[in-house]
C-alpha atoms as a PDB file:
ATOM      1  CA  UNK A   1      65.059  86.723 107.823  1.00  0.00           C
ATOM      2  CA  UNK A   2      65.333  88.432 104.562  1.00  0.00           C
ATOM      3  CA  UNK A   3      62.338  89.518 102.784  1.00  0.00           C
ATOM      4  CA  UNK A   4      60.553  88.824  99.685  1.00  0.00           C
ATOM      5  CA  UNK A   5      60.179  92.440  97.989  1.00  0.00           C
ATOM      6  CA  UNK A   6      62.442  93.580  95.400  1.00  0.00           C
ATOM      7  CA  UNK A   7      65.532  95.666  96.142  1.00  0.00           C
ATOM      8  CA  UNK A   8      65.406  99.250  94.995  1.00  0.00           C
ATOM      9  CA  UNK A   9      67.904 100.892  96.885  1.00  0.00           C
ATOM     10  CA  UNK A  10      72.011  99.828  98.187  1.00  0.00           C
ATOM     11  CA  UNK A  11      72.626 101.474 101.626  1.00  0.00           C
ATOM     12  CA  UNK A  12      76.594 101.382 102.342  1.00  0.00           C
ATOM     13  CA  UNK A  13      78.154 101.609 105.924  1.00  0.00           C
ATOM     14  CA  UNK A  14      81.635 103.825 105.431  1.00  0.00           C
ATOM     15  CA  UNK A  15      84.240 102.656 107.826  1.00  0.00           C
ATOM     16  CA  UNK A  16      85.766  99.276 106.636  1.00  0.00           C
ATOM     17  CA  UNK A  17      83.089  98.447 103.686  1.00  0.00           C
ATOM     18  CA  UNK A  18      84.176 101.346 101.182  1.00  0.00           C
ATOM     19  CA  UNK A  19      87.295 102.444 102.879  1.00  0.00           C
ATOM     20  CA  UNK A  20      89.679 100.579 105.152  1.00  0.00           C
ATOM     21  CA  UNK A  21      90.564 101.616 108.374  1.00  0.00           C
ATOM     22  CA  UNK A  22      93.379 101.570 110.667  1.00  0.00           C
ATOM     23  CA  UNK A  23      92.937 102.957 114.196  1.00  0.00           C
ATOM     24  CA  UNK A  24      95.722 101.404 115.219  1.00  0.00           C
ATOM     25  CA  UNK A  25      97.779 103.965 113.827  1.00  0.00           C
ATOM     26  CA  UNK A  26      95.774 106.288 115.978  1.00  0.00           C
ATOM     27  CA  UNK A  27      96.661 104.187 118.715  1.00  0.00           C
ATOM     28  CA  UNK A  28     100.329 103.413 118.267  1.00  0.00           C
ATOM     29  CA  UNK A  29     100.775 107.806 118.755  1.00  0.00           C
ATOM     30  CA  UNK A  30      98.998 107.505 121.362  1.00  0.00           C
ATOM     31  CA  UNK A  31     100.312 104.917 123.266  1.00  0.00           C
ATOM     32  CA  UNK A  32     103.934 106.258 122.429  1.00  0.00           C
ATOM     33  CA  UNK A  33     102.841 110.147 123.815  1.00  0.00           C
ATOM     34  CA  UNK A  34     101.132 108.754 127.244  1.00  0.00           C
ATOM     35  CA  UNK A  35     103.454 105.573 128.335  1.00  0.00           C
ATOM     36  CA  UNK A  36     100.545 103.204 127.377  1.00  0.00           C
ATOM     37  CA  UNK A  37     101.573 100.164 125.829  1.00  0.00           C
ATOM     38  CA  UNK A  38      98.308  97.984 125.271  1.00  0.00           C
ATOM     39  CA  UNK A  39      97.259  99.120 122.001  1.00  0.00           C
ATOM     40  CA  UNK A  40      93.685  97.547 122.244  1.00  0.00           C
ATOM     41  CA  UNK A  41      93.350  99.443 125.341  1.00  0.00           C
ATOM     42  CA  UNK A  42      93.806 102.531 123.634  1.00  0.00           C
ATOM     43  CA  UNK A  43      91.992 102.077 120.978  1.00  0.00           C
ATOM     44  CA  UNK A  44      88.950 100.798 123.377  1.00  0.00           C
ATOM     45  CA  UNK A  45      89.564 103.939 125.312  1.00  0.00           C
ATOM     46  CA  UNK A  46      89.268 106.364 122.508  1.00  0.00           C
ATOM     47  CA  UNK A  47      86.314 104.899 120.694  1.00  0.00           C
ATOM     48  CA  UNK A  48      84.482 104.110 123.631  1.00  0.00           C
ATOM     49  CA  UNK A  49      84.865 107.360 125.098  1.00  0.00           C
ATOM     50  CA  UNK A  50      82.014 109.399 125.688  1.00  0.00           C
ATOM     51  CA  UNK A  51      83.864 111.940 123.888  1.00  0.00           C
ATOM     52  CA  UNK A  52      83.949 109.950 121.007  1.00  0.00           C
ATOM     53  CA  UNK A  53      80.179 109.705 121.584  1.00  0.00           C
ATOM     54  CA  UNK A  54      79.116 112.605 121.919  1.00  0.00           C
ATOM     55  CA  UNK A  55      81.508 113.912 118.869  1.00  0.00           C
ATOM     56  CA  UNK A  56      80.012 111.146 116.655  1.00  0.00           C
ATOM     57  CA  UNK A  57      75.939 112.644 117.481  1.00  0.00           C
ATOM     58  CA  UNK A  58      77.280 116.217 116.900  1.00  0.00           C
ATOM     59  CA  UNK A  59      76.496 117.037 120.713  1.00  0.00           C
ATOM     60  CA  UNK A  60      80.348 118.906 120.654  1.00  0.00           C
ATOM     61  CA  UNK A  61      82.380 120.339 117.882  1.00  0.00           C
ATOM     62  CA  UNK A  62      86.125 119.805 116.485  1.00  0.00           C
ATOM     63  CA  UNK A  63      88.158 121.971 118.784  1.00  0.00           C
ATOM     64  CA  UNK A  64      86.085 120.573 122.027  1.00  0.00           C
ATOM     65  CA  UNK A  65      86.650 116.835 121.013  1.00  0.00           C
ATOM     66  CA  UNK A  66      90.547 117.658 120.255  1.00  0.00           C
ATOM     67  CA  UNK A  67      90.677 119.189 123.646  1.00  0.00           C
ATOM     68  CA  UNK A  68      89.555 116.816 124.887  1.00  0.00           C
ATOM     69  CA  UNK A  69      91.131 113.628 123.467  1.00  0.00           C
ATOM     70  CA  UNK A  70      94.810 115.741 124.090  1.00  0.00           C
ATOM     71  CA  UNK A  71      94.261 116.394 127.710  1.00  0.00           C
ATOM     72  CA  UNK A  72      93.110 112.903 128.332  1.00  0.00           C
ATOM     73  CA  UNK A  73      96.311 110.934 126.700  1.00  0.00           C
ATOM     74  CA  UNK A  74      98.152 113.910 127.624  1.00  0.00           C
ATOM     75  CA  UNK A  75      98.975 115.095 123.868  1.00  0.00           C
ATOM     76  CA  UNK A  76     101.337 117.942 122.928  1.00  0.00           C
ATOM     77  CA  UNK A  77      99.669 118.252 119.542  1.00  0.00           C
ATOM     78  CA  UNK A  78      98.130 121.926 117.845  1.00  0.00           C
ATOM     79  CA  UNK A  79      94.508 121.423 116.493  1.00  0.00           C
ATOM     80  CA  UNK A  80      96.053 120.898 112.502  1.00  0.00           C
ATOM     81  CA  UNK A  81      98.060 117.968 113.706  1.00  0.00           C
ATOM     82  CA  UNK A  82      95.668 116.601 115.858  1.00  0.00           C
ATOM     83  CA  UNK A  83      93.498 116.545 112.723  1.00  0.00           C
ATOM     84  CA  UNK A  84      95.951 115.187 110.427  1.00  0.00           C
ATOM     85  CA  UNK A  85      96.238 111.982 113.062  1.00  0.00           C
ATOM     86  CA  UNK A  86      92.400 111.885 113.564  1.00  0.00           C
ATOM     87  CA  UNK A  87      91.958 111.702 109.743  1.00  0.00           C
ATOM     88  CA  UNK A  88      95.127 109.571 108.919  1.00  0.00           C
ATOM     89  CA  UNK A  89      93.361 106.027 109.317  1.00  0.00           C
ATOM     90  CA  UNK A  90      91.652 105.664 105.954  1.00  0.00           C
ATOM     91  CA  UNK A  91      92.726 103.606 102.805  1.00  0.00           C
ATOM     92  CA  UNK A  92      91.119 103.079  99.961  1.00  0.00           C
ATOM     93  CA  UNK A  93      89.894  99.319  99.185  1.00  0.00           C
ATOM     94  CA  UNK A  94      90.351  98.459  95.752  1.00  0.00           C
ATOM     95  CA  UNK A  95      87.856  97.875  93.050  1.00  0.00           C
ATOM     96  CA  UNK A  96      85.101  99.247  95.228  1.00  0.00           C
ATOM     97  CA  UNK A  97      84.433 102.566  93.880  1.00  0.00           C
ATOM     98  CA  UNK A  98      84.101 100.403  90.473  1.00  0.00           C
ATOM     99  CA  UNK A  99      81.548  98.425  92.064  1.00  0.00           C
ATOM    100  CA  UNK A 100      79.377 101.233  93.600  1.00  0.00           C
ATOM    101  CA  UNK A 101      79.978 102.567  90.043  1.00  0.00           C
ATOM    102  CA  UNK A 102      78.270  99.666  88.333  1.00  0.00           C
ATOM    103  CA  UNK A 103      75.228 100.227  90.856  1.00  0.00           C
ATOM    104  CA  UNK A 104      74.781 104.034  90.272  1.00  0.00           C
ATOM    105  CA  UNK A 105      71.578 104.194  88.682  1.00  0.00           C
ATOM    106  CA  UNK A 106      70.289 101.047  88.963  1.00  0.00           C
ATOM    107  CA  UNK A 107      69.437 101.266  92.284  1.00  0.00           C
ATOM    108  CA  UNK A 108      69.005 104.317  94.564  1.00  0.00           C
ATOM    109  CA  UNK A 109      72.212 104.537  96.726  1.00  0.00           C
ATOM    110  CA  UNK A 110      72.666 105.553 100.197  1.00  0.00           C
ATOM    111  CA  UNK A 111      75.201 105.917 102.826  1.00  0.00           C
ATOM    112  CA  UNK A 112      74.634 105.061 106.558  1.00  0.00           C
ATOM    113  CA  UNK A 113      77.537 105.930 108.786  1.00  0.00           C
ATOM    114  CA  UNK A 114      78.867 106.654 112.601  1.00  0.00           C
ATOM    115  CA  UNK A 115      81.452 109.472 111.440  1.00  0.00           C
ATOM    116  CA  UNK A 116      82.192 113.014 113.212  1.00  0.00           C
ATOM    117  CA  UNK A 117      82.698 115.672 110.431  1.00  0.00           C
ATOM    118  CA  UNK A 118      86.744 115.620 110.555  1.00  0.00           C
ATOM    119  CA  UNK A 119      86.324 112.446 109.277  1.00  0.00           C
ATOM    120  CA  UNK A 120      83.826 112.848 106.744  1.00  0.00           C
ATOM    121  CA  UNK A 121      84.875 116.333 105.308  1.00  0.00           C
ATOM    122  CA  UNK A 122      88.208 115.062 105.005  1.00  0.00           C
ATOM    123  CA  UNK A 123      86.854 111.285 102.954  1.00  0.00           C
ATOM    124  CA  UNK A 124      85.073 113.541 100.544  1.00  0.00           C
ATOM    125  CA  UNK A 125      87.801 115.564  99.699  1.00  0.00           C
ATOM    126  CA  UNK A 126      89.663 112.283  99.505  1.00  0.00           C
ATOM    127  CA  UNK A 127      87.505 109.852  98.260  1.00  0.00           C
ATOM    128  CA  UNK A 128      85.149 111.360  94.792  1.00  0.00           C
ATOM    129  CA  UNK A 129      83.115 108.355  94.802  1.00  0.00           C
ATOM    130  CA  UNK A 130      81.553 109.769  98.120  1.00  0.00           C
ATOM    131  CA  UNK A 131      79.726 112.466  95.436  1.00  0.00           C
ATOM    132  CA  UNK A 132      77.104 109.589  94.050  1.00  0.00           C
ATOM    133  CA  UNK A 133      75.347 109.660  97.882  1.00  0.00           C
ATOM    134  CA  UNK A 134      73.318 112.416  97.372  1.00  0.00           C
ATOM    135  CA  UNK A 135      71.600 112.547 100.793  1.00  0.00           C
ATOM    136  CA  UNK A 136      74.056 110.079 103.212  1.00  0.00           C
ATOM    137  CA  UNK A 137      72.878 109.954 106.756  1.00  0.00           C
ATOM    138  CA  UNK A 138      75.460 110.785 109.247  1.00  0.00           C
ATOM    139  CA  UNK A 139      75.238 110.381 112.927  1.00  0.00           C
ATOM    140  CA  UNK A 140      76.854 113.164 113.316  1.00  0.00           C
ATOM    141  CA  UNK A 141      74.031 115.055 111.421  1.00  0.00           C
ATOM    142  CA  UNK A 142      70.807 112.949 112.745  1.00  0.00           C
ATOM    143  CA  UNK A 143      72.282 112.874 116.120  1.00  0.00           C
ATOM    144  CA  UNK A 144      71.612 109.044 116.542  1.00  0.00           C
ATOM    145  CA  UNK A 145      74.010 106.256 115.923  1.00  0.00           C
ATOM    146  CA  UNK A 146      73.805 102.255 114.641  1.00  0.00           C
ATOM    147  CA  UNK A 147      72.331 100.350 115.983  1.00  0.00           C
ATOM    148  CA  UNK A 148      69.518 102.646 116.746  1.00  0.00           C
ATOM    149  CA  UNK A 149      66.238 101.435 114.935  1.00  0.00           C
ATOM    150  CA  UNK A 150      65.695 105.574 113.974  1.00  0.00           C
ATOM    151  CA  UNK A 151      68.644 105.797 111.924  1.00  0.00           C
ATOM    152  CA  UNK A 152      68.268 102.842 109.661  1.00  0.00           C
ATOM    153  CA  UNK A 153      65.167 104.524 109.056  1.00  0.00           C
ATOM    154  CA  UNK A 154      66.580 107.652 108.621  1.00  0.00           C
ATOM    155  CA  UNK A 155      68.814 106.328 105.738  1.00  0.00           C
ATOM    156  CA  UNK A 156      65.905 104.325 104.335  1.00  0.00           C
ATOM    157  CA  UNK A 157      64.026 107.631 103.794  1.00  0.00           C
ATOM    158  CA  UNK A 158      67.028 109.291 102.455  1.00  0.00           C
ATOM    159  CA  UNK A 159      67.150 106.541  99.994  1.00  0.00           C
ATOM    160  CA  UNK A 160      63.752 107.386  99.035  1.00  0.00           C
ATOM    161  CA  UNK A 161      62.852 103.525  99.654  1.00  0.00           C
ATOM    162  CA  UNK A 162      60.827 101.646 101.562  1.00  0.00           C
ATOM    163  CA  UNK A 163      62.970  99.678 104.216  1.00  0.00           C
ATOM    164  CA  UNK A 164      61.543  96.242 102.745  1.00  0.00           C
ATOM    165  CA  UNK A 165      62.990  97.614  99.419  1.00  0.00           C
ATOM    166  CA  UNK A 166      66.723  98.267 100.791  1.00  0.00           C
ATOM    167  CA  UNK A 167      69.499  96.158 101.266  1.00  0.00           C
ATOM    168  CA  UNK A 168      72.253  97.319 103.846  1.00  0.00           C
ATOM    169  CA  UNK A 169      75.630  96.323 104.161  1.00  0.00           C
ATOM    170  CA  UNK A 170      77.646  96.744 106.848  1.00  0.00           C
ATOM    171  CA  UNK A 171      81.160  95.088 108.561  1.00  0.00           C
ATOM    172  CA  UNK A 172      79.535  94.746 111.483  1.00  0.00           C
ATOM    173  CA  UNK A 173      76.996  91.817 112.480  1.00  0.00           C
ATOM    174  CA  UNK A 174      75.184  93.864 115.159  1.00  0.00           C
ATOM    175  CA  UNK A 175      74.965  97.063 112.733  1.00  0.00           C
ATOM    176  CA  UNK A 176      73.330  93.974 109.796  1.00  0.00           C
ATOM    177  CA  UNK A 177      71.214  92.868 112.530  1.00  0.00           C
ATOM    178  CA  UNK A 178      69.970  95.827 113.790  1.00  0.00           C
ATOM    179  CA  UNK A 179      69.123  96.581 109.336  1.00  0.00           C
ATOM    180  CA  UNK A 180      66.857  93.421 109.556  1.00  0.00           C
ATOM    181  CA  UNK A 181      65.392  94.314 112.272  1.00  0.00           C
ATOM    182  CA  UNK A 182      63.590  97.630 110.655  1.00  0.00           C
ATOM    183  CA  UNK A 183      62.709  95.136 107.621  1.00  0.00           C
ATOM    184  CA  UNK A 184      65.817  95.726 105.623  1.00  0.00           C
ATOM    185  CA  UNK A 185      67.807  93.104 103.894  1.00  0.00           C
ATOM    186  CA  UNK A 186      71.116  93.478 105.388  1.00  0.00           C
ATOM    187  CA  UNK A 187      74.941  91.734 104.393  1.00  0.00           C
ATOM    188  CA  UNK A 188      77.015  91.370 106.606  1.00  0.00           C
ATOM    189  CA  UNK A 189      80.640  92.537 104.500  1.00  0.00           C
ATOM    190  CA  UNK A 190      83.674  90.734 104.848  1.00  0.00           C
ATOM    191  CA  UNK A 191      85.552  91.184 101.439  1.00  0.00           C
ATOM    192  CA  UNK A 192      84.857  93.016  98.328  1.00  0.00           C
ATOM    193  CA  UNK A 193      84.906  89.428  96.035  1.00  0.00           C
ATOM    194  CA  UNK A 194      82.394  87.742  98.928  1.00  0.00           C
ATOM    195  CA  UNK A 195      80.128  91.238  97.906  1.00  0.00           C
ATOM    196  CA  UNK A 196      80.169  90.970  94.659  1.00  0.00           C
ATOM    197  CA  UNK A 197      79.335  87.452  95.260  1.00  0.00           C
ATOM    198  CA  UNK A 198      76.125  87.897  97.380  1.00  0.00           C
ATOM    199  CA  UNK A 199      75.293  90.907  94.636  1.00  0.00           C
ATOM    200  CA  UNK A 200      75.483  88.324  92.051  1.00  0.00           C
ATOM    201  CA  UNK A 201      73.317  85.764  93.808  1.00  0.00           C
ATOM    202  CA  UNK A 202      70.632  88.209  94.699  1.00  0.00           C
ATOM    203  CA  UNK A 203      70.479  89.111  90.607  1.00  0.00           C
ATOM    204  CA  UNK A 204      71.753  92.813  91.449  1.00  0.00           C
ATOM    205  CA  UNK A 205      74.736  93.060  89.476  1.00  0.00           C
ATOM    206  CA  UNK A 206      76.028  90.139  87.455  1.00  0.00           C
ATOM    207  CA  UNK A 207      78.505  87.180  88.197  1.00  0.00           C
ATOM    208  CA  UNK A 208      81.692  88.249  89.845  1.00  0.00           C
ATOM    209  CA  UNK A 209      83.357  86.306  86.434  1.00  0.00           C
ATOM    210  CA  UNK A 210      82.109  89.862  84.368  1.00  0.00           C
ATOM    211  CA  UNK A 211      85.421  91.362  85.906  1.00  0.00           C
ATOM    212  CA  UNK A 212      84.048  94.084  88.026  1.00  0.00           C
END
């Protein structure tokens, strides 16, 4: 249920709320290197992996997590190309750097995300809208991922907000859910103009007609 207290800080998830991802192009290399052809498969197999895991809460570095995604789908790949792959899922969706834009410094903004640091290092270089999250939380960094309870608080403290004063939004119903569940408000995102919308019904920004 949402609450009653007025919003004072925007919390963003990363992955497929302010840029787009594609692991199937992860997986199509993949599958074409190790004589796999189910593409969900691989793609369940890589992000499932305690590998993937463990690289997401920081518990191993770069060069242990390549080693060990190349010997498992049997990879002829150096560490810079490994990378490259890794990294080459992102797109940017348009019209939402305008739209975090229009809520720097009206609200405090923060960033809540289950990234490894190939992936983030290489978004901020990338992506220059990253720069307005002054303090994102990274599970990477706080060694807990969504939907653990501890790091919605986490991000609600980097916020510098009371959880009953933040709104989270996140692709992911379980990730929303898990928001409400510390006493956030939580949306659950499905398109950039169904954002704005909710925005514009909670009186955050104004109607999606303003052409932002």
């Amino acid at each position: 249920m949402e609450n009653t207290h007025e919003i004072r800080a925007v919390i963003f998830d990363l992955g497929r709320v302010i840029v787009d991802v594609d692991v199937g192009k992860l997986a199509s290399f993949v599958s074409a290197t190790s004589s796999q052809t189910d593409i969900d498969r691989v793609i369940m197999d890589v992000l499932g992996d305690t590998l993937m895991r463990q690289f997401n809460t920081g518990r191993i570095g770069p060069e242990d997590f390549y080693r060990g995604i190349v010997r498992r789908f049997g990879l002829q790949l150096e560490f810079d190309e490994f990378a490259t792959l890794w990294c080459g899922v992102f797109s940017p969706i348009a019209g939402m750097p305008e739209l975090i834009r229009r809520l720097d410094g009206r609200f405090n903004l923060g960033l809540l995300s289950d990234t490894d640091p190939l992936h983030w290092n290489y978004l901020r270089k990338t992506n220059p809208i990253l720069a307005v999250f002054k303090h994102p939380t990274l599970s990477f960094q706080v060694g807990l991922t969504k939907p653990d309870p501890a790091i919605f608080l986490a991000a609600a403290r980097n916020a510098e907000t009371p959880p009953e004063a933040c709104l989270y939004i996140d692709d992911l119903p379980a990730n929303a859910a898990g928001a409400a569940a510390v006493g956030m408000n939580a949306i659950v995102f499905k398109n950039l103009a169904a954002l704005r919308g909710q925005l514009a019904e909670k009186g955050l920004i104004d109607e999606p007609s303003d052409g932002l």
